[in-house]
Protein backbone atom coordinates (compact mmCIF):
# COMPACT_ATOMS: atom_id res chain seq x y z
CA UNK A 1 -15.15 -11.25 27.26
CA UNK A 2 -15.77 -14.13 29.71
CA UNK A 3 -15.72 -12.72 33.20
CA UNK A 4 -13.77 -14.82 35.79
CA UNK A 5 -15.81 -16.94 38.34
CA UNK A 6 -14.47 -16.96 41.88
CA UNK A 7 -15.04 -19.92 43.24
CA UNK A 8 -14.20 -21.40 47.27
CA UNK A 9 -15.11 -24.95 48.44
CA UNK A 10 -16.96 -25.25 44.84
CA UNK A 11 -19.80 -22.12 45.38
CA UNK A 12 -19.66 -19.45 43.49
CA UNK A 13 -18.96 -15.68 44.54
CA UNK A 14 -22.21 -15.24 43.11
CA UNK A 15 -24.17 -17.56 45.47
CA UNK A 16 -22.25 -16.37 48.54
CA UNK A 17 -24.02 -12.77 47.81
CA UNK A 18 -27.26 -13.87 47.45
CA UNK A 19 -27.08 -15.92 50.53
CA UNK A 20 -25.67 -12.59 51.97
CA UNK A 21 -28.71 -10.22 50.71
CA UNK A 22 -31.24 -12.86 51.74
CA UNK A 23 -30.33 -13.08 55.39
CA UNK A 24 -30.02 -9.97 55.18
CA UNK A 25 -34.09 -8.55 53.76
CA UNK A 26 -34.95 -11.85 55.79
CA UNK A 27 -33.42 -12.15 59.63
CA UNK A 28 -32.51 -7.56 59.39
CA UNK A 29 -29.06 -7.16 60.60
CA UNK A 30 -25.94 -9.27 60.79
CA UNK A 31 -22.87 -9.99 62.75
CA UNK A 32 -20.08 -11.37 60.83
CA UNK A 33 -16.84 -13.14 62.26
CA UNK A 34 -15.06 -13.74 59.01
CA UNK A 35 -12.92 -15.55 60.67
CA UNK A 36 -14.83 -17.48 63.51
CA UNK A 37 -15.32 -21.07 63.04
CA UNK A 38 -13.27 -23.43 61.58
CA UNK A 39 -13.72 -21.75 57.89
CA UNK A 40 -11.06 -22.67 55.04
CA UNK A 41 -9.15 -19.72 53.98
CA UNK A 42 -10.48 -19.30 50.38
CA UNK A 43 -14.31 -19.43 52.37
CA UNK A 44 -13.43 -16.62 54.57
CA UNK A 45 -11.80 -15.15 51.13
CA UNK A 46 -14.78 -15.26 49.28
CA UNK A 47 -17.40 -14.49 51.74
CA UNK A 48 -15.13 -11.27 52.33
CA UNK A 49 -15.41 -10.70 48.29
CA UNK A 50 -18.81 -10.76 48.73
CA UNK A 51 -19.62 -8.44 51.15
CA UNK A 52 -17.60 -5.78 49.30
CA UNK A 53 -18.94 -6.24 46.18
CA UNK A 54 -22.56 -5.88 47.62
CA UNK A 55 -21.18 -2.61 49.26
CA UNK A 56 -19.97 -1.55 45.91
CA UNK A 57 -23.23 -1.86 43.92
CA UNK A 58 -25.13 -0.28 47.51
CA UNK A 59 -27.43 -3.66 47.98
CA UNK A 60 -25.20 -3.26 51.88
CA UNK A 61 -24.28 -1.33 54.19
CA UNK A 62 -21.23 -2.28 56.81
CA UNK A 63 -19.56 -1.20 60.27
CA UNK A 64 -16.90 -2.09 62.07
CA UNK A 65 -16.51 -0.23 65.80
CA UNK A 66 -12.63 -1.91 65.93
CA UNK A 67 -9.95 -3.33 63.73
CA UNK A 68 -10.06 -6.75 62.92
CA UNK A 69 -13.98 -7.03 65.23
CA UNK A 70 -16.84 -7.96 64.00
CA UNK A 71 -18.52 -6.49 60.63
CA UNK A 72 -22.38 -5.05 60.97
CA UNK A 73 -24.21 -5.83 57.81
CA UNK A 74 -27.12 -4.49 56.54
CA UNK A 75 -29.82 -3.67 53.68
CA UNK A 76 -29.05 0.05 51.69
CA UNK A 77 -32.28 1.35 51.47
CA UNK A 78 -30.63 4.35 50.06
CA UNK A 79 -27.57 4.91 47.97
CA UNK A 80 -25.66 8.32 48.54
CA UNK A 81 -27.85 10.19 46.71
CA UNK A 82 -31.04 9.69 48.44
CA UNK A 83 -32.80 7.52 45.71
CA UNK A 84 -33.90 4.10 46.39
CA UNK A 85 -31.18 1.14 45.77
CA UNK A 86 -32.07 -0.97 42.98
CA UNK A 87 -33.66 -3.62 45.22
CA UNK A 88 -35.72 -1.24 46.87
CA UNK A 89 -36.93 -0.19 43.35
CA UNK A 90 -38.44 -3.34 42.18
């Protein structure tokens, strides 16, 4: 089965994650605006995608203090277990 590629502005889902991790393990925590700046819809789509999809396989964690403010992002050292995350692993 061929699995579908999401793709905004022509980059990947898959490359908006890793840029997502990496500023992540690199500059700590993040503030995202996904929609500050004068973003294209299917950006703000994707980079949305991508931050759920990290939270789903644990690489992130997020918060949000208010509806529709700012998300918090930042590096699962721990999934909900208590073992290490599979980046912390390596």
């Amino acid at each position: 089965m061929i699995e579908p590629v999401l793709v905004a502005d022509g980059v990947e889902l898959d490359a908006y994650s890793h840029a997502v991790v990496s500023a992540v393990e690199t500059l700590g925590p993040a503030v995202v605006s996904l929609t500050a700046g004068d973003r294209r819809r299917s950006e703000i789509v994707v980079s949305l995608l991508a931050v759920l999809e990290l939270v789903r396989l644990g690489r992130i964690k997020t918060q949000q203090t208010e509806l529709f403010g700012e998300i918090v992002i930042e590096r699962q050292t721990t999934v909900p277990n208590g073992e290490p995350t599979r980046a912390d692993s390596n």
